[in-house]
Protein backbone atom coordinates (compact mmCIF):
# COMPACT_ATOMS: atom_id res chain seq x y z
CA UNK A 1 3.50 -72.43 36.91
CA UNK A 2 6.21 -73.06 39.33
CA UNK A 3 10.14 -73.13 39.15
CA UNK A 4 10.01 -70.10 36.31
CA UNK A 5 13.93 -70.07 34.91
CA UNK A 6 14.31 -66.26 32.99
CA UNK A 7 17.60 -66.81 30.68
CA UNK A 8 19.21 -64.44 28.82
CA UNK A 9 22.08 -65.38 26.28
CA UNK A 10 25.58 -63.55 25.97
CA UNK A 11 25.03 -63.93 22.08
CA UNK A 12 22.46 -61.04 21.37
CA UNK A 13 21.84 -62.17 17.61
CA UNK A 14 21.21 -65.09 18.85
CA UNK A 15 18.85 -65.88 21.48
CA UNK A 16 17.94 -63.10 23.87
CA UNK A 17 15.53 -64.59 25.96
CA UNK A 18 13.84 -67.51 26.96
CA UNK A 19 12.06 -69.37 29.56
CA UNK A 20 12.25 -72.59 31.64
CA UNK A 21 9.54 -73.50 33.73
CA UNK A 22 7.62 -76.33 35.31
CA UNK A 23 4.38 -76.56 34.70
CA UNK A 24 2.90 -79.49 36.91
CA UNK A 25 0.09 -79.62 34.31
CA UNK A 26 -0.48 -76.74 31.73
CA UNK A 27 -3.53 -77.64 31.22
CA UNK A 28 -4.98 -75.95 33.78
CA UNK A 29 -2.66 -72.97 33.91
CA UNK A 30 -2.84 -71.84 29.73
CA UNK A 31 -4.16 -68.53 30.70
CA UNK A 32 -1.17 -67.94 32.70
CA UNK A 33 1.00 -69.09 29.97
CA UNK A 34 -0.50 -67.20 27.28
CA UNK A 35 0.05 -64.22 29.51
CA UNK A 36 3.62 -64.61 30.71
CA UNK A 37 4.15 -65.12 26.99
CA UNK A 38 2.41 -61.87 25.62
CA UNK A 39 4.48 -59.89 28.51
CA UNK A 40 7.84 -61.22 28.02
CA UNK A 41 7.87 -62.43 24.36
CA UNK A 42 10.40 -65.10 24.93
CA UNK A 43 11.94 -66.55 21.83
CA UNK A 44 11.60 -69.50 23.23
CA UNK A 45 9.70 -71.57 26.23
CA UNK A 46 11.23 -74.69 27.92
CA UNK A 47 8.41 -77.04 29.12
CA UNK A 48 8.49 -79.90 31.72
CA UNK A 49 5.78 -81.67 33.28
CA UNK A 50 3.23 -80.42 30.33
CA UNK A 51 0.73 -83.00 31.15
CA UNK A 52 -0.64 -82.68 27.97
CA UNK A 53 -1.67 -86.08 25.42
CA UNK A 54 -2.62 -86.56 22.14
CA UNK A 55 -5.75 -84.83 22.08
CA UNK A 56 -4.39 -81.34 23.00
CA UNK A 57 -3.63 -79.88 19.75
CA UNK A 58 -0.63 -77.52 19.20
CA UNK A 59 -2.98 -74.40 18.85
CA UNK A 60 -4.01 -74.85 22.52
CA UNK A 61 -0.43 -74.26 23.70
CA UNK A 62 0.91 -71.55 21.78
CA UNK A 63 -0.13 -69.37 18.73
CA UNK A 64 1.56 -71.52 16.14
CA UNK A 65 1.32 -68.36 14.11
CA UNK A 66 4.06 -66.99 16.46
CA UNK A 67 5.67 -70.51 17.65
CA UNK A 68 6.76 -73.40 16.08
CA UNK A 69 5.58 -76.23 18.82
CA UNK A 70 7.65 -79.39 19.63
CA UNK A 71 6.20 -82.15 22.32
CA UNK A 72 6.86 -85.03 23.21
CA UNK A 73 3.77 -85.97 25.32
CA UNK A 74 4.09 -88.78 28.45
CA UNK A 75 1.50 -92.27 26.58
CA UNK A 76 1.50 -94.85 28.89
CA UNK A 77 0.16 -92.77 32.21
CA UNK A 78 -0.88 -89.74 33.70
CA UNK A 79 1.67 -86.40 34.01
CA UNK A 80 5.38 -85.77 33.06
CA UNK A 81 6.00 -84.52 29.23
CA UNK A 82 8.26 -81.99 27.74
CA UNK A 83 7.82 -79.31 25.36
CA UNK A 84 9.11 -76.34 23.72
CA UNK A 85 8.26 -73.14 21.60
CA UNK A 86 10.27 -71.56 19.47
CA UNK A 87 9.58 -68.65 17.50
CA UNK A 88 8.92 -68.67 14.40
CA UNK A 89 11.78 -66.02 13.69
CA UNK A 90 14.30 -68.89 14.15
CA UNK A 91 15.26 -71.85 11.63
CA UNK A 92 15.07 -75.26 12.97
CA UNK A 93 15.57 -78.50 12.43
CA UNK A 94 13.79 -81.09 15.10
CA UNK A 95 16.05 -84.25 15.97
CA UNK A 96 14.50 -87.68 16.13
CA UNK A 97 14.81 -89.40 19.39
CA UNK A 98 14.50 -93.44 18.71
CA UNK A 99 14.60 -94.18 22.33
CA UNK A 100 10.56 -94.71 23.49
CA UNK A 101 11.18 -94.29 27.25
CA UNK A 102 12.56 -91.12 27.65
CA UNK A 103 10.75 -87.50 28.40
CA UNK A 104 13.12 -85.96 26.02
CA UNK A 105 13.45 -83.85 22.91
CA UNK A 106 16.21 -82.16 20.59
CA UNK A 107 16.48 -79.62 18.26
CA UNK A 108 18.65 -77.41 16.49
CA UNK A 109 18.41 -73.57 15.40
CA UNK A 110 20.12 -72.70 12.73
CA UNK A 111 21.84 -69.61 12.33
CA UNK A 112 23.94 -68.07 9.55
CA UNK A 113 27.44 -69.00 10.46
CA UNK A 114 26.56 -71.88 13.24
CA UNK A 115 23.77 -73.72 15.23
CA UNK A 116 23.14 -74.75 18.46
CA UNK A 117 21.46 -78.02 19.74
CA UNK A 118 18.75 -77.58 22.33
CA UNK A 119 17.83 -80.44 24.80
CA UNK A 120 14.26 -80.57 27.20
CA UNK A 121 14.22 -83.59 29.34
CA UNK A 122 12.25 -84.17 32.85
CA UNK A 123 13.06 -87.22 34.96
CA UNK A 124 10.67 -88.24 37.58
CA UNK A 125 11.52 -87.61 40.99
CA UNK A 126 12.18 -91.38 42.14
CA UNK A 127 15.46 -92.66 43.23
CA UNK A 128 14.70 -97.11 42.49
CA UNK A 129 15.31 -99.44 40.36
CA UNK A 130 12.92 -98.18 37.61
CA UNK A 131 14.32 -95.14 37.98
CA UNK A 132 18.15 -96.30 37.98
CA UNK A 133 17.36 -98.18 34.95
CA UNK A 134 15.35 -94.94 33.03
CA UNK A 135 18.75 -92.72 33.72
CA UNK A 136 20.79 -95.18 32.09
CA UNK A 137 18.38 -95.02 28.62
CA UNK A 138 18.07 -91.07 29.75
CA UNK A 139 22.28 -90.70 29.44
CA UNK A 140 22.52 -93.29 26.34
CA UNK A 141 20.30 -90.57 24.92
CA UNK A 142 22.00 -87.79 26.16
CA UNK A 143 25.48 -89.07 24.92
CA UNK A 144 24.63 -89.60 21.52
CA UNK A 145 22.89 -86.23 21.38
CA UNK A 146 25.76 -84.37 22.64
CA UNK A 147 28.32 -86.00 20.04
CA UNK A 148 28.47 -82.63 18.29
CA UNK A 149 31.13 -80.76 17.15
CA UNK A 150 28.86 -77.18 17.89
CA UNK A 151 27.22 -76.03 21.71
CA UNK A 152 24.50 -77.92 23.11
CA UNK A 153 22.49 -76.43 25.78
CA UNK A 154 20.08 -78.98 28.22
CA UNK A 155 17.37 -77.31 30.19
CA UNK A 156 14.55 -79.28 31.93
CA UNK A 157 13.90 -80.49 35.55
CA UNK A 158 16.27 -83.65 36.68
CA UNK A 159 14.93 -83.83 40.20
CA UNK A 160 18.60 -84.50 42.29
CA UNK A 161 18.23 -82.29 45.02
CA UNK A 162 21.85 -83.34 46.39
CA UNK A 163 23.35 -82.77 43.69
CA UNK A 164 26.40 -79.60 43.83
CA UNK A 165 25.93 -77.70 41.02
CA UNK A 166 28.98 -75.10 41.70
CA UNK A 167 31.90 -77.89 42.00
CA UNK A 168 29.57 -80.19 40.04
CA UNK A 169 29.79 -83.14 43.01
CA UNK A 170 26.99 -84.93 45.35
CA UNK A 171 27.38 -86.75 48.55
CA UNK A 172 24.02 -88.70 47.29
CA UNK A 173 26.64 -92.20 46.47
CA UNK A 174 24.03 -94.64 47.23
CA UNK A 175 21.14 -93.81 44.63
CA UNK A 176 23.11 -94.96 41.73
CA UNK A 177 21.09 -91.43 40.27
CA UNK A 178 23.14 -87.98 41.18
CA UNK A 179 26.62 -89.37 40.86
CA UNK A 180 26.28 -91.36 37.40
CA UNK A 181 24.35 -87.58 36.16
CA UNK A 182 27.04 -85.43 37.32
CA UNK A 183 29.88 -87.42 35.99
CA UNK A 184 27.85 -87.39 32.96
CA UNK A 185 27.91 -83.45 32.84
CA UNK A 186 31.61 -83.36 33.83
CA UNK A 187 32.72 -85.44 31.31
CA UNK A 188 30.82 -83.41 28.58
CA UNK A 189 32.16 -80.45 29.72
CA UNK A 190 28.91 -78.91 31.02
CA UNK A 191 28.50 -75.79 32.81
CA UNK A 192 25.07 -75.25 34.94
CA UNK A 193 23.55 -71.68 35.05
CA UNK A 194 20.93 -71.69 37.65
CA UNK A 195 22.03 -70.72 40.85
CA UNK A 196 18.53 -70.23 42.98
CA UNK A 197 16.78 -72.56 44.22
CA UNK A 198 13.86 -73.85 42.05
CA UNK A 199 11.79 -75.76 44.76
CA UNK A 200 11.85 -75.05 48.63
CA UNK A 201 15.80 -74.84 48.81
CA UNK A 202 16.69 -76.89 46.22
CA UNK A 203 17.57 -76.45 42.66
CA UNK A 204 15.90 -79.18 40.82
CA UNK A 205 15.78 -77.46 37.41
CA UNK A 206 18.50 -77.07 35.75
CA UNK A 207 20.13 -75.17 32.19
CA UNK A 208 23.51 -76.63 31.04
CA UNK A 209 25.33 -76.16 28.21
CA UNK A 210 28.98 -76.63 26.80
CA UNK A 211 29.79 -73.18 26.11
CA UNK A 212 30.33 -71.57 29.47
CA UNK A 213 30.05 -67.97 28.04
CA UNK A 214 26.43 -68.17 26.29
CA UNK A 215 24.02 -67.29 28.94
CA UNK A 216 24.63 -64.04 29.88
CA UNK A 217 21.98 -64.13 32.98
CA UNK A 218 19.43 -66.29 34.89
CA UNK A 219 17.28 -66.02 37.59
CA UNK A 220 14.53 -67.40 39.26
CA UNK A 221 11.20 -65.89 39.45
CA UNK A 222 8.30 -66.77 41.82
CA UNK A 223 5.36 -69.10 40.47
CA UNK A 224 2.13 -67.89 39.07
């Protein structure tokens, strides 16, 4: 597992700890993941690049005993995929997503007096056409998710290695990729939490959210 996000939320009844990683396949790495699990106990996991299809039952992921398991598997080739685990401890309610094309999924966890909306998304790391056109279903997405009146939080792996998180700008103009994401997250009012970098010296994975006071800490840890 590589680019391994620990996150830690201001609001103690709420959501102490979680995890954000990339898995590059967790197929092949489930005995680390099962591991990292039974040592930290996360109340929740953040996949991207799962890797995982249809045949891969829920069970083989997580102890849906413990978890509550929400995918959203890549169909038409091999790789990408998000997925999370939540546990079981937690009320929530899983949001449809009626755009095909994008490695994305929603939910919300419902708490006494509010709720918070969590978003997993990966976007490939390509910078043409194909890819100019998937960020424009990827923020139509995003938008309408984000049209809520409570604190959404997006975690997952966007790939812009230009991109400057800490006075949310990019020099990258000519993509048509970084600058249409971060005026995305400036216009929502997002904050972004990591601060390490994820991959060599870059950080490519990212957790926002609209309440600038939630997470509490985050840090990077090495790969398994």
């Amino acid at each position: 597992l590589s680019s391994i996000a620990d996150i830690s939320f201001a609001h103690k009844s709420f959501l102490p700890c979680g995890l954000l990683l990339n898995a590059r396949s967790i197929l092949n790495k489930i005995d680390e993941l099962h591991a990292l699990i039974e040592c930290v106990n996360p109340d929740f996991v953040f996949l991207t690049e799962t890797w995982l299809h249809g045949s891969v039952p829920d069970s083989f992921v997580a102890n849906t005993n413990d978890y509550s398991v929400i995918r959203r598997d890549r169909s038409e080739r091999r790789g990408g995929g998000v997925c999370a685990l939540i546990n079981k401890k937690y009320s929530i309610i899983p949001i449809v997503i009626n755009e095909q094309d994008v490695e994305l999924l929603a939910f919300d966890i419902l708490f006494e007096h509010t709720k918070l909306r969590f978003i997993v998304c990966y976007r490939r790391p390509n910078y043409d056409l194909s890819a100019q056109q998937y960020l424009i279903s990827l923020l139509s997405c995003l938008t309408l998710l984000c049209s809520v009146d409570y604190t959404v939080i997006i975690a997952g792996g966007f790939n812009l290695p230009e991109a400057s998180w800490h006075d949310m700008s990019t020099s990258a103009f000519h993509d048509n990729i970084h600058l249409p994401f971060i005026e995305f997250v400036r216009e929502h009012g997002f904050v972004q939490f990591v601060s390490e970098p994820t991959r060599n010296s870059n950080i490519l994975d990212v957790i926002l959210s609209t309440d600038p006071l939630i997470v509490s800490n985050c840090y990077v840890t090495d790969p398994l």
